[in-house]
Protein backbone atom coordinates (compact mmCIF):
# COMPACT_ATOMS: atom_id res chain seq x y z
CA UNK A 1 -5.93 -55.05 -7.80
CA UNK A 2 -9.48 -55.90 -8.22
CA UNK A 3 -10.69 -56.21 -4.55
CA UNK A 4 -13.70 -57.46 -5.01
CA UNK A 5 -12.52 -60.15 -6.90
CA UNK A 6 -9.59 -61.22 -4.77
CA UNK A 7 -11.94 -61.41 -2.50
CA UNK A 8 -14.06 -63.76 -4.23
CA UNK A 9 -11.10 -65.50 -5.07
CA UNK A 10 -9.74 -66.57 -2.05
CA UNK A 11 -13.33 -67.10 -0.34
CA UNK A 12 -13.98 -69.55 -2.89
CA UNK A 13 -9.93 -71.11 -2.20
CA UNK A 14 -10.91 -70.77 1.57
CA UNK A 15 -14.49 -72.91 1.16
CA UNK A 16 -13.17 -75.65 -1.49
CA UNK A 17 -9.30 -75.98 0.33
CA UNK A 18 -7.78 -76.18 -3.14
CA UNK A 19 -6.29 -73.61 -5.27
CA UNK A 20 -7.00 -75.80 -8.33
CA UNK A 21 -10.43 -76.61 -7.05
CA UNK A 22 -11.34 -73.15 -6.89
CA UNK A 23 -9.86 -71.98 -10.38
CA UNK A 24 -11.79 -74.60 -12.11
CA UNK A 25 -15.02 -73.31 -10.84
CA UNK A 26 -13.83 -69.69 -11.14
CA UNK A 27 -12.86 -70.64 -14.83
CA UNK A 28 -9.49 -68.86 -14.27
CA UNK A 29 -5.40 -70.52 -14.33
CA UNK A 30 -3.68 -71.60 -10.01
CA UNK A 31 -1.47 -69.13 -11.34
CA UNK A 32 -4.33 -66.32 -11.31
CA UNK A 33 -5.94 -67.31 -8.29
CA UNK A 34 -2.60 -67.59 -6.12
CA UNK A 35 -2.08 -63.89 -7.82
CA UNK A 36 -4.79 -62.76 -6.71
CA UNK A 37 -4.37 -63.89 -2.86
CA UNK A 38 -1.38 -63.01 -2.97
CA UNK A 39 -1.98 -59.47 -4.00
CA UNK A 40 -5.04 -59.22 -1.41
CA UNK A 41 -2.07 -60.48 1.39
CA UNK A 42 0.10 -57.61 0.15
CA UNK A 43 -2.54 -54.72 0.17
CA UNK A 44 -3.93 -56.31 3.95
CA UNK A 45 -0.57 -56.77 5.10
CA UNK A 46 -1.22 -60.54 6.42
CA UNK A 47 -1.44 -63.77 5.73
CA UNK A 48 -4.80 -64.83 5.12
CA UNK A 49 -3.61 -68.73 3.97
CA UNK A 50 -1.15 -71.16 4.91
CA UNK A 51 -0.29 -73.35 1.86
CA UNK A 52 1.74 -76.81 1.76
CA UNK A 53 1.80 -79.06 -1.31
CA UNK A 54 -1.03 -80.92 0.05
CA UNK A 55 -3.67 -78.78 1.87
CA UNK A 56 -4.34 -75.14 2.41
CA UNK A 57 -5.59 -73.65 5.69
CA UNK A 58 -6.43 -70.78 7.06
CA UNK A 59 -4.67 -68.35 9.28
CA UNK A 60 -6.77 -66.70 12.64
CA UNK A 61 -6.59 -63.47 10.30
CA UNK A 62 -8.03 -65.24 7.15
CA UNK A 63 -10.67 -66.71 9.52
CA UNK A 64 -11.97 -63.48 10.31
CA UNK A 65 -11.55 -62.00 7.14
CA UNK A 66 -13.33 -64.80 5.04
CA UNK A 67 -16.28 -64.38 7.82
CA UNK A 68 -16.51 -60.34 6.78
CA UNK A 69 -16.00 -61.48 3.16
CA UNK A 70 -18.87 -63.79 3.49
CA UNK A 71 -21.04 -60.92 3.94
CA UNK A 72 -20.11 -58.21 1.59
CA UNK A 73 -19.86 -60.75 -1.41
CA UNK A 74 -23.56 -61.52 0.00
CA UNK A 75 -25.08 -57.83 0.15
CA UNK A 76 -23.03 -57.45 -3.19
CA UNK A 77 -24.85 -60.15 -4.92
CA UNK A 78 -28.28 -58.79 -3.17
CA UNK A 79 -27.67 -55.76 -4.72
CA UNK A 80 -26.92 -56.79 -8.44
CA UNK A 81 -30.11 -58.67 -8.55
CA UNK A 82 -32.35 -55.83 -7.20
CA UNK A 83 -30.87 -53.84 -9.81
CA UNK A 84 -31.03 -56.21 -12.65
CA UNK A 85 -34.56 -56.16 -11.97
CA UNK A 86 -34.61 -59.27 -9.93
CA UNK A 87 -37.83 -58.03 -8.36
CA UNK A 88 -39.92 -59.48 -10.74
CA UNK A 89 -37.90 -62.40 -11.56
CA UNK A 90 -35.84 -63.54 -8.03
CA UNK A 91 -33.13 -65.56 -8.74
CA UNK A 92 -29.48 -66.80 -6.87
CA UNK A 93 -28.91 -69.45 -4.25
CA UNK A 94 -31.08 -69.19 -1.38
CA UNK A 95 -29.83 -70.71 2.44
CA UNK A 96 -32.85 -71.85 4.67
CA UNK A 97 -32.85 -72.85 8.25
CA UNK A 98 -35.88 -74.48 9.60
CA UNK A 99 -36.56 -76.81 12.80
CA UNK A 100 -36.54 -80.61 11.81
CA UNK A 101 -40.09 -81.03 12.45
CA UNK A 102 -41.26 -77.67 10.28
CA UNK A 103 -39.21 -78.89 7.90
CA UNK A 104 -40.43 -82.20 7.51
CA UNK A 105 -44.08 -82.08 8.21
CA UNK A 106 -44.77 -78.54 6.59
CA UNK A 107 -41.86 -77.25 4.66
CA UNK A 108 -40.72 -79.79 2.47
CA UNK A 109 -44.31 -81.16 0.82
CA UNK A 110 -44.80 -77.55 -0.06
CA UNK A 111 -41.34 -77.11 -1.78
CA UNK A 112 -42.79 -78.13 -5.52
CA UNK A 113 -45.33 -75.57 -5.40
CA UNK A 114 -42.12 -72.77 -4.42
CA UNK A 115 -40.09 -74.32 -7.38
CA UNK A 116 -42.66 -73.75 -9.73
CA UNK A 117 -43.46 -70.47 -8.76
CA UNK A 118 -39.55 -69.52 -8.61
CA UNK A 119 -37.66 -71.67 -10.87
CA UNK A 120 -34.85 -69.70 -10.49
CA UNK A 121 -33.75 -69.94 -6.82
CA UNK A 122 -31.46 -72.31 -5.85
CA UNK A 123 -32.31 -73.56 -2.57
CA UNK A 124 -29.78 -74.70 0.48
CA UNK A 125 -32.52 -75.74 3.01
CA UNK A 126 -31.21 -77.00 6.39
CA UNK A 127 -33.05 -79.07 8.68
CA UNK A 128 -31.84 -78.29 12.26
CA UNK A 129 -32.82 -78.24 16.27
CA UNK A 130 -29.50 -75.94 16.98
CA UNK A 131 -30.25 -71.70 16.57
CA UNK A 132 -27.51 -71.20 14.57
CA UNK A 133 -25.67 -67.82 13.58
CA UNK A 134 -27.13 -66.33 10.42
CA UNK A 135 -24.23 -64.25 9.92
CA UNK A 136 -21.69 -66.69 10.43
CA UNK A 137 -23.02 -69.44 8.16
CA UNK A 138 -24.17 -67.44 5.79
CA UNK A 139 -27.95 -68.24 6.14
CA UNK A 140 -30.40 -65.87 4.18
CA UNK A 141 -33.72 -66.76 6.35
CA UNK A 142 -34.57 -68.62 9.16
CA UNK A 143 -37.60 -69.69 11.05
CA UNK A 144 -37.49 -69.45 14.87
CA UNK A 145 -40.09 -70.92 17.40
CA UNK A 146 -40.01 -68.60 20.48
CA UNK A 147 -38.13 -64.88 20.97
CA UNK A 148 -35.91 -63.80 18.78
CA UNK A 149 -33.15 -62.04 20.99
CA UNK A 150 -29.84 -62.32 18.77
CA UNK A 151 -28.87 -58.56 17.46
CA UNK A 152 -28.26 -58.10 13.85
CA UNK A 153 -31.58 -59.86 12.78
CA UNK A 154 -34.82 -58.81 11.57
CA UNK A 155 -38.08 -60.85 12.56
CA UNK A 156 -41.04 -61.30 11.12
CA UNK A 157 -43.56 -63.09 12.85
CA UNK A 158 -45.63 -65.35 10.90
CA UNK A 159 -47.80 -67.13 13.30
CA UNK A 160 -48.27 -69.66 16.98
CA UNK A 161 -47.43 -72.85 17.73
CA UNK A 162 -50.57 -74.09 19.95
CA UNK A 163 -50.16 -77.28 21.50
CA UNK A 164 -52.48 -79.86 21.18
CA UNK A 165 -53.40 -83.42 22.06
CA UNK A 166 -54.19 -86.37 19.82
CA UNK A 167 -54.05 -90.03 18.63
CA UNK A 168 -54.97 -92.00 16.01
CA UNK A 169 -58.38 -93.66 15.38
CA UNK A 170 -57.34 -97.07 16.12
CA UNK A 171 -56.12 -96.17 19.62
CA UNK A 172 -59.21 -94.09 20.45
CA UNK A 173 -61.44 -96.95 19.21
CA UNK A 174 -59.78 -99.36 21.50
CA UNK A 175 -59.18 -97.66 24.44
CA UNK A 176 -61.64 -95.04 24.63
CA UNK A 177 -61.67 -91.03 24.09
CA UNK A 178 -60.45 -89.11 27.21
CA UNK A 179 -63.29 -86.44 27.96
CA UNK A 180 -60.55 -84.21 30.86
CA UNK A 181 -56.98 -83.91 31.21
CA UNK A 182 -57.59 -86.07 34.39
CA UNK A 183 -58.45 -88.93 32.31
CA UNK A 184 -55.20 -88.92 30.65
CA UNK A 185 -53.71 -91.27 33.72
CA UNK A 186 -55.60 -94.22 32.45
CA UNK A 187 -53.86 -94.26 28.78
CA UNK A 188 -50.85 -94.93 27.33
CA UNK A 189 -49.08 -91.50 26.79
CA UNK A 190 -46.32 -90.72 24.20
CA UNK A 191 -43.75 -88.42 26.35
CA UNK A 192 -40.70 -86.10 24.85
CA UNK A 193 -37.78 -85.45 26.98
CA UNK A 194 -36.73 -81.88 27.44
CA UNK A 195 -33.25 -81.21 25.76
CA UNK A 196 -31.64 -81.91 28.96
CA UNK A 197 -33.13 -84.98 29.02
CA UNK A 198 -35.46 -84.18 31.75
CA UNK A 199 -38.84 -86.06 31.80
CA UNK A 200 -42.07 -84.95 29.59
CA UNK A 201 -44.22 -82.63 31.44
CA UNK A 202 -47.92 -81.69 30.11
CA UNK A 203 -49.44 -79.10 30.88
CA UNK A 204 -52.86 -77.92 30.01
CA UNK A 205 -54.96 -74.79 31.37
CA UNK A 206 -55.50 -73.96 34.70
CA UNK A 207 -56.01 -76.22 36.75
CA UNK A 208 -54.68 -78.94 35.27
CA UNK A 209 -50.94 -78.18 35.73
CA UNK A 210 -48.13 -81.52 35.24
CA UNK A 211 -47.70 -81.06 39.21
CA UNK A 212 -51.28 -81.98 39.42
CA UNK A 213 -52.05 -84.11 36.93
CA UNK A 214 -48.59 -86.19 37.28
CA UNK A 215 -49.14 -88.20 34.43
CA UNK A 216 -47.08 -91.49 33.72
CA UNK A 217 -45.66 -92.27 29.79
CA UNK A 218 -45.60 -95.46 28.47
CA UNK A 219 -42.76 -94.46 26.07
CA UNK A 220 -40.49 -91.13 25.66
CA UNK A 221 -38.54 -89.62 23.23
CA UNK A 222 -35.68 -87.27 22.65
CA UNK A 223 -37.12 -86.19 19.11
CA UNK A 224 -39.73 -84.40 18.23
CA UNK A 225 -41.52 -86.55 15.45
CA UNK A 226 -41.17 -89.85 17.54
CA UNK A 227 -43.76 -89.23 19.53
CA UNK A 228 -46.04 -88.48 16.41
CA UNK A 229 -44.88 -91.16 14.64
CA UNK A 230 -45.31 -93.53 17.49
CA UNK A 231 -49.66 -92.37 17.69
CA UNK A 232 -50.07 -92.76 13.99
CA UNK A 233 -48.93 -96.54 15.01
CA UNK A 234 -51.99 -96.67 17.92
CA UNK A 235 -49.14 -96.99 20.49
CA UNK A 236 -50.75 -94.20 22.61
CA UNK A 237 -51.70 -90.15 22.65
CA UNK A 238 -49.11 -87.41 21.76
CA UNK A 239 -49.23 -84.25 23.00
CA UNK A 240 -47.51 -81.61 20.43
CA UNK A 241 -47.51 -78.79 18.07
CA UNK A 242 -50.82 -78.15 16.04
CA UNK A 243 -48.92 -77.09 12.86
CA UNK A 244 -46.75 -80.63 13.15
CA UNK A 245 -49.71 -82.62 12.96
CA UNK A 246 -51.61 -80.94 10.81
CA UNK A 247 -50.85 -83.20 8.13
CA UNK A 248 -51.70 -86.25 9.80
CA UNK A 249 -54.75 -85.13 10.88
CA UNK A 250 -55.63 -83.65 7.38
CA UNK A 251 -55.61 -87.46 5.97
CA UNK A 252 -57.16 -88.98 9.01
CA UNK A 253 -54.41 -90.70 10.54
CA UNK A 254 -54.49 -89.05 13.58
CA UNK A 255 -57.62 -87.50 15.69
CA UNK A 256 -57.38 -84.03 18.26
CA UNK A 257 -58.61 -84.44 21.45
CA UNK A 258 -59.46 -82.74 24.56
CA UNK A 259 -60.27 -79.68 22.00
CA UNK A 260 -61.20 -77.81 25.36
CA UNK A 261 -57.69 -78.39 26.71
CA UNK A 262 -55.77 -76.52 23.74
CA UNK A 263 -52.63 -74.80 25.80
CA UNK A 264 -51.49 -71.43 23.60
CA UNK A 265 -47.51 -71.81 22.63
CA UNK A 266 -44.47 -69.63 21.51
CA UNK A 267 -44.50 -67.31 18.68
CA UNK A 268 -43.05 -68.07 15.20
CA UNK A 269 -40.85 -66.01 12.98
CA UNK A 270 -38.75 -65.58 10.08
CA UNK A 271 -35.85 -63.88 10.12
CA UNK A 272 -33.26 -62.78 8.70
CA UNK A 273 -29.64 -61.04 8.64
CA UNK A 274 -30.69 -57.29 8.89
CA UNK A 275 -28.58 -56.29 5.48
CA UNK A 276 -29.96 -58.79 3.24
CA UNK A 277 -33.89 -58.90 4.49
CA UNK A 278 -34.66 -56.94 1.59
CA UNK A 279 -33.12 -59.20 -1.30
CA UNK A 280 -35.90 -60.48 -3.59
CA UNK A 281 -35.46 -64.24 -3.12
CA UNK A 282 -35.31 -63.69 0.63
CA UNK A 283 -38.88 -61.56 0.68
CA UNK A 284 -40.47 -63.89 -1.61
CA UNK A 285 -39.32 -67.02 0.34
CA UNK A 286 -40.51 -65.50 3.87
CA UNK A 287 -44.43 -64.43 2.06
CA UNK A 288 -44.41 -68.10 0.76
CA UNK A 289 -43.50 -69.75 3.96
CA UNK A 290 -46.07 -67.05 6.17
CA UNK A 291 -48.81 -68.06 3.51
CA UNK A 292 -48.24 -71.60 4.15
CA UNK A 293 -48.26 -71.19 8.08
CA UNK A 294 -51.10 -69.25 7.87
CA UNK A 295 -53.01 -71.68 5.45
CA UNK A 296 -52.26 -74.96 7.84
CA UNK A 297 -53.05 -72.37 11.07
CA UNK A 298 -56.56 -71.53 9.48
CA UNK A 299 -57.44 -75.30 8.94
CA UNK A 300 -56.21 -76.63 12.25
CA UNK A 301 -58.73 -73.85 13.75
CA UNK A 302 -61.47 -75.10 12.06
CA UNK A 303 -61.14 -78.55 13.09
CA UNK A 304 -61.13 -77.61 16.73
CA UNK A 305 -63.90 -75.64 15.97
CA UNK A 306 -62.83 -72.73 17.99
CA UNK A 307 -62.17 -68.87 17.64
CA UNK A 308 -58.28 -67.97 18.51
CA UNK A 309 -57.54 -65.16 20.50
CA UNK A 310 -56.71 -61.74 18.57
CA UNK A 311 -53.24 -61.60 19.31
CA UNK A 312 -52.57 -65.08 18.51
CA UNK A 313 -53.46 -64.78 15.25
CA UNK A 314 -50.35 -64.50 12.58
C-alpha cells in the first residue's frame, strides 16, 4: 500500500463527501479510491468512513485521523516545493486569515500587486473576527492583533495598532474641530460595542480616562468598519485603528484629530503553524504583508507629524 497516497485519497473522499467526487479530481476509477481506503482501514485497523448509497461520513477515528492527515500531506507538499526549487519561484495554494477590517481596508487593495509578483500562489484568504485554529483548519498564515498565546505557532511581529481619532471634513467644517478630549462631549460621537455588547469606552492618555471623560454616542456599532463608514458620511467622529483609516485619510475623506491624544494599541503579528513557517509561499506572503504594514505605519506617522516610540516601531 502506498500510504501516502491512501492518505491523500481518503482526505480528499473525507473533504468532498463523495467517492466519485473525489476520483474525478484525483483522475483515478470509485473502484481505486474505495481500494485505497479500504486498504488504509485494514493496515490502521479502524474504520475511518461510514458509507451508505447516499452520503459518506466520518467515524470519531477518521475525524482525528483526517485532522493528522491534514498536516503531514501539508509539510509534505512544503517540502516538495523547497526542493523543487520553489525558493525562487513559490508556488501551491496558500490559506490566509486576517481580521475583517485588515482585510478590507489594507489587505485586499494590495492583493494585485502580490499576484503579480507571485503568479503562482493560489490564494484562500479568509476574512474573520474569530482566532481560529491554524492547525485544525489548515491555515498557512495568520495575522493577529494582540498576544499570541496558542502553542504550536510561530509569530512574527510586524507592527502597532495606535488608536486614533477622526472625522471627515464636512463634519469638522460644520461643527467645529475639538482642540481636548474634553471637548469631545459637545459632538456627535460614533461608538463600537465591545464583543459582549458592552458600551464604547474611549480612552485617551492620562488624564483623560472614559471614567472621566464619560462621553455620550450618538450612534454605536457592533462592527468595526461601521463606525468608519458612518464619519466618511459627516454623521460624527470615530475613534479607531490608525492602519484602518489610513486609506480614507490618504484620499481626504476623513481628517485625524486630537493628534496630541494618540493612545498606543496592541501589537500585530503574523503567524504561523510552527512546521510549515518556513515554506516559500508562506515567507514570501508574511515579508509582503510586513512591507505593507510598515509602508501604511510610516505614512500615518507623518501625517500626525510625530516621532513613535522605539519599541513601537515594527
Amino acid at each position: 500500500m502506498d500510504q501516502l497516497l491512501a492518505m491523500k485519497v481518503f482526505t480528499r473522499i473525507a473533504e468532498r463527501g463523495s467517492f466519485a467526487q473525489a476520483a474525478d479530481e484525483l483522475d483515478i476509477s470509485r473502484a481505486a479510491a474505495s481500494a485505497h481506503v479500504a486498504a488504509l482501514e485494514k493496515h490502521l485497523g479502524v474504520r475511518l468512513l461510514n458509507r451508505t448509497t447516499r452520503r459518506v461520513a466520518l467515524t470519531a477515528e477518521g475525524s482525528e485521523y483526517l485532522r493528522r492527515s491534514r498536516r503531514i500531506l501539508d509539510e509534505v507538499q512544503d517540502a516538495e516545493e523547497t526542493l523543487r526549487g520553489a525558493r525562487s519561484r513559490p508556488q501551491g495554494r496558500l490559506r490566509v486569515d486576517v481580521p475583517v477590517v485588515f482585510g478590507r481596508y489594507l489587505l485586499l487593495p494590495a492583493l494585485p500587486e502580490f499576484t503579480r509578483r507571485y503568479p503562482d500562489i493560489e490564494l484562500d484568504i479568509r476574512l474573520n473576527d474569530r482566532v481560529v485554529d491554524l492547525v485544525a483548519e489548515r491555515v498557512d498564515i495568520a495575522l493577529r492583533v494582540g498576544s499570541v498565546q496558542q502553542p504550536g505557532l510561530v509569530a512574527r511581529r510586524v507592527g502597532q495598532i495606535n488608536i486614533v481619532t477622526c472625522a471627515s471634513p464636512a463634519y469638522l467644517a460644520d461643527h467645529g474641530e475639538p482642540e481636548t478630549p474634553d471637548d469631545l462631549r459637545q459632538h456627535r460621537l460614533l461608538g463600537l460595542t465591545s464583543a459582549g455588547g458592552g458600551k464604547p469606552e474611549w480612552n485617551f492618555p492620562a488624564p483623560y480616562t472614559a471614567k472621566r471623560l464619560k462621553l455620550h454616542f450618538a450612534m454605536q456599532f457592533n462592527a468595526a468598519e461601521a463606525p468608519i463608514i458612518a464619519a466618511t458620511a459627516g454623521l460624527g467622529i470615530a475613534h479607531t485603528g490608525d492602519l484602518i483609516v489610513a486609506e480614507y485619510i490618504a484620499r481626504g475623506e476623513l481628517k485625524l484629530i486630537l493628534e496630541k491624544y494618540v493612545v498606543p494599541g496592541a501589537p500585530i503579528s503574523l503567524v504561523y503553524p510552527s512546521a510549515g513557517h518556513q515554506s516559500p509561499k508562506v515567507r514570501v506572503f508574511s515579508d509582503f504583508a510586513a512591507d505593507l504594514l510598515r509602508r501604511w505605519h510610516g505614512i500615518v506617522q507623518q501625517w500626525l507629524n510625530r516621532t513613535v516610540a522605539p519599541e513601537a516601531n515594527p
